[in-house]
C-alpha atoms as a PDB file:
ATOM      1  CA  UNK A   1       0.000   0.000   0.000  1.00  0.00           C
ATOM      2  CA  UNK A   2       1.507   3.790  -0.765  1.00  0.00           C
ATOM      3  CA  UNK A   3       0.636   6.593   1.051  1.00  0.00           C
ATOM      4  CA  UNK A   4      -2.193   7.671  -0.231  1.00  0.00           C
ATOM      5  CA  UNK A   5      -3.971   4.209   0.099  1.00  0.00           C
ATOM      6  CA  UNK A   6      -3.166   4.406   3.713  1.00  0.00           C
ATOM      7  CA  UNK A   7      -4.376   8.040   4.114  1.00  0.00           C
ATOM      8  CA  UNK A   8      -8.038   6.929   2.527  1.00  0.00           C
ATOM      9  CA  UNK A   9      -8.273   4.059   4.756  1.00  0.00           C
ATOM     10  CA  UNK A  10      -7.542   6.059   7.453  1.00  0.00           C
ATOM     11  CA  UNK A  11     -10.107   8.873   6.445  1.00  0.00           C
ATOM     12  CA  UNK A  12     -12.453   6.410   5.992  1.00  0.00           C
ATOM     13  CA  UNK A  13     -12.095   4.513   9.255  1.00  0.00           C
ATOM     14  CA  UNK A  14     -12.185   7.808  10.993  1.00  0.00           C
ATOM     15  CA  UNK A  15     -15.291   8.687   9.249  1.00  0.00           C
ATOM     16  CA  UNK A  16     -17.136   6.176   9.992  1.00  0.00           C
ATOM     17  CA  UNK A  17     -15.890   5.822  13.806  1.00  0.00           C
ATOM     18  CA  UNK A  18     -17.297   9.007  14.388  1.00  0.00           C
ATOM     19  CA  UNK A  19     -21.310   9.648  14.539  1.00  0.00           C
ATOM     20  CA  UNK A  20     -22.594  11.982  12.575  1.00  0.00           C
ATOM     21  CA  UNK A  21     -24.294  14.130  15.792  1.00  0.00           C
ATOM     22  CA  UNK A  22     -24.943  17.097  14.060  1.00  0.00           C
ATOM     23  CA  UNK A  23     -28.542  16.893  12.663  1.00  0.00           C
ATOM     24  CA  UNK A  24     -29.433  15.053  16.103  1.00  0.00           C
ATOM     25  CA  UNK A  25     -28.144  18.059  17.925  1.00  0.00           C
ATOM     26  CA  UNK A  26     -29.829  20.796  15.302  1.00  0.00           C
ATOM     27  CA  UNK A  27     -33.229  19.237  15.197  1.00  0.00           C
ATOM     28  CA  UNK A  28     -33.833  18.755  19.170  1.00  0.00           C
ATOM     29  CA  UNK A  29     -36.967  20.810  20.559  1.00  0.00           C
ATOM     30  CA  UNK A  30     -35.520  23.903  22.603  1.00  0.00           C
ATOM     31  CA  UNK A  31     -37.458  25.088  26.025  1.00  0.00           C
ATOM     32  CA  UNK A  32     -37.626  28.435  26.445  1.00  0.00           C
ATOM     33  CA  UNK A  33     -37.326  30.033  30.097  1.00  0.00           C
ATOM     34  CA  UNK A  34     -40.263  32.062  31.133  1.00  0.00           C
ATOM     35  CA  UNK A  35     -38.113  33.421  34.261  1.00  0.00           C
ATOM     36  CA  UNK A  36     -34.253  33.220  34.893  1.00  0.00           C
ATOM     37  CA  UNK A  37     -32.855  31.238  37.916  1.00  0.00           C
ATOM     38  CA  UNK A  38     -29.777  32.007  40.015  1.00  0.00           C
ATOM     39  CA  UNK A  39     -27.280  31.097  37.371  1.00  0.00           C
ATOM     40  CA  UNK A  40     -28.880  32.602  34.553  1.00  0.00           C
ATOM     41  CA  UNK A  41     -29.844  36.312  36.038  1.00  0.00           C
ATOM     42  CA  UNK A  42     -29.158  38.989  34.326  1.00  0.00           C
ATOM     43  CA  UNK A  43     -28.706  41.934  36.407  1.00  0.00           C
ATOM     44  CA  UNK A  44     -29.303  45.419  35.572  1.00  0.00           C
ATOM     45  CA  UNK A  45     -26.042  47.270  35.179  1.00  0.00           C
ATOM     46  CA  UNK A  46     -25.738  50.776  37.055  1.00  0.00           C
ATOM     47  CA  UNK A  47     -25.619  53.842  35.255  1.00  0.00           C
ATOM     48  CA  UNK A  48     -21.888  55.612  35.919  1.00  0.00           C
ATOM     49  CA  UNK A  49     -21.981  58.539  38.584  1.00  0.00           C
ATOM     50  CA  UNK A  50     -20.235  61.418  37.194  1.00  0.00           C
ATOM     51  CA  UNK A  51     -21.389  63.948  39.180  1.00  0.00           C
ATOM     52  CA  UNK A  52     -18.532  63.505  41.574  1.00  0.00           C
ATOM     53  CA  UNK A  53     -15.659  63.622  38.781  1.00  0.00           C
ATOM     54  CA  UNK A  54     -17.793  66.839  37.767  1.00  0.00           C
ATOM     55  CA  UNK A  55     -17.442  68.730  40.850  1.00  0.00           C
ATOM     56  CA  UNK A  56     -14.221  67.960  41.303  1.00  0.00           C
ATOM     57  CA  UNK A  57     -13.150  68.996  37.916  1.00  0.00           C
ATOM     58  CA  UNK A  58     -14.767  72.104  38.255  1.00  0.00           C
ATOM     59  CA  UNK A  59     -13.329  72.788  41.671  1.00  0.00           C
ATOM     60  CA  UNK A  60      -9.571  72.107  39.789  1.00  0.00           C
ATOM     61  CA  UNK A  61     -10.589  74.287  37.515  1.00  0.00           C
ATOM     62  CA  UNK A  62     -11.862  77.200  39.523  1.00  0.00           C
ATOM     63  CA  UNK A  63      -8.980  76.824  41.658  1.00  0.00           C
ATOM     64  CA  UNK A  64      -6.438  77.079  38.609  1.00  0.00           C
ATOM     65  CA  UNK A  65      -8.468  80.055  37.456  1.00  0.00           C
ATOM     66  CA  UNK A  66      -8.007  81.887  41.145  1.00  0.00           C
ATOM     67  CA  UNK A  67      -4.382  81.249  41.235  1.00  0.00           C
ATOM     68  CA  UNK A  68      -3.985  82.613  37.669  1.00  0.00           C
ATOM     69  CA  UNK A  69      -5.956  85.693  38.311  1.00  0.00           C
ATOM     70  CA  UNK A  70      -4.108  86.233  41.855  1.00  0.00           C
ATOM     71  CA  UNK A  71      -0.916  85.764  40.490  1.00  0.00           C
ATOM     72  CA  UNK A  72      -1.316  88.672  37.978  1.00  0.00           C
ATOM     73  CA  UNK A  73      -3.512  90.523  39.718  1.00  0.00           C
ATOM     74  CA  UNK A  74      -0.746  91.759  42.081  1.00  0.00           C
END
């Protein structure tokens, strides 16, 4: 036997060793949920909280502004 005899043996043992699962696995009836358990919640994410970042941005920036004005003023 060459190579390629061997190869197509071999392709053809493995392809018949193995089930063909797909269609089984395709065509099988799916239940829906009507309500998530435990594992499968889905929580509600939180929207971000700027408002602290704001004021303290604007704080650094009034601040900045003070010492800028101070510093030329006298």
């Amino acid at each position: 036997m060459n190579r390629k005899e061997i190869a197509a043996h071999l392709n053809s043992a493995i392809t018949q060793l193995v089930p063909d699962l797909f269609d089984i696995v395709a065509n099988t009836p799916v239940i829906k949920m009507e309500k998530h358990d435990y594992v499968t919640r889905q929580e509600e994410a939180e929207k971000p909280k700027y408002r602290l970042q704001l004021i303290a941005a604007c704080v650094g920036v009034m601040l900045i502004m003070v010492v800028f004005a101070g510093w030329f003023q006298f």
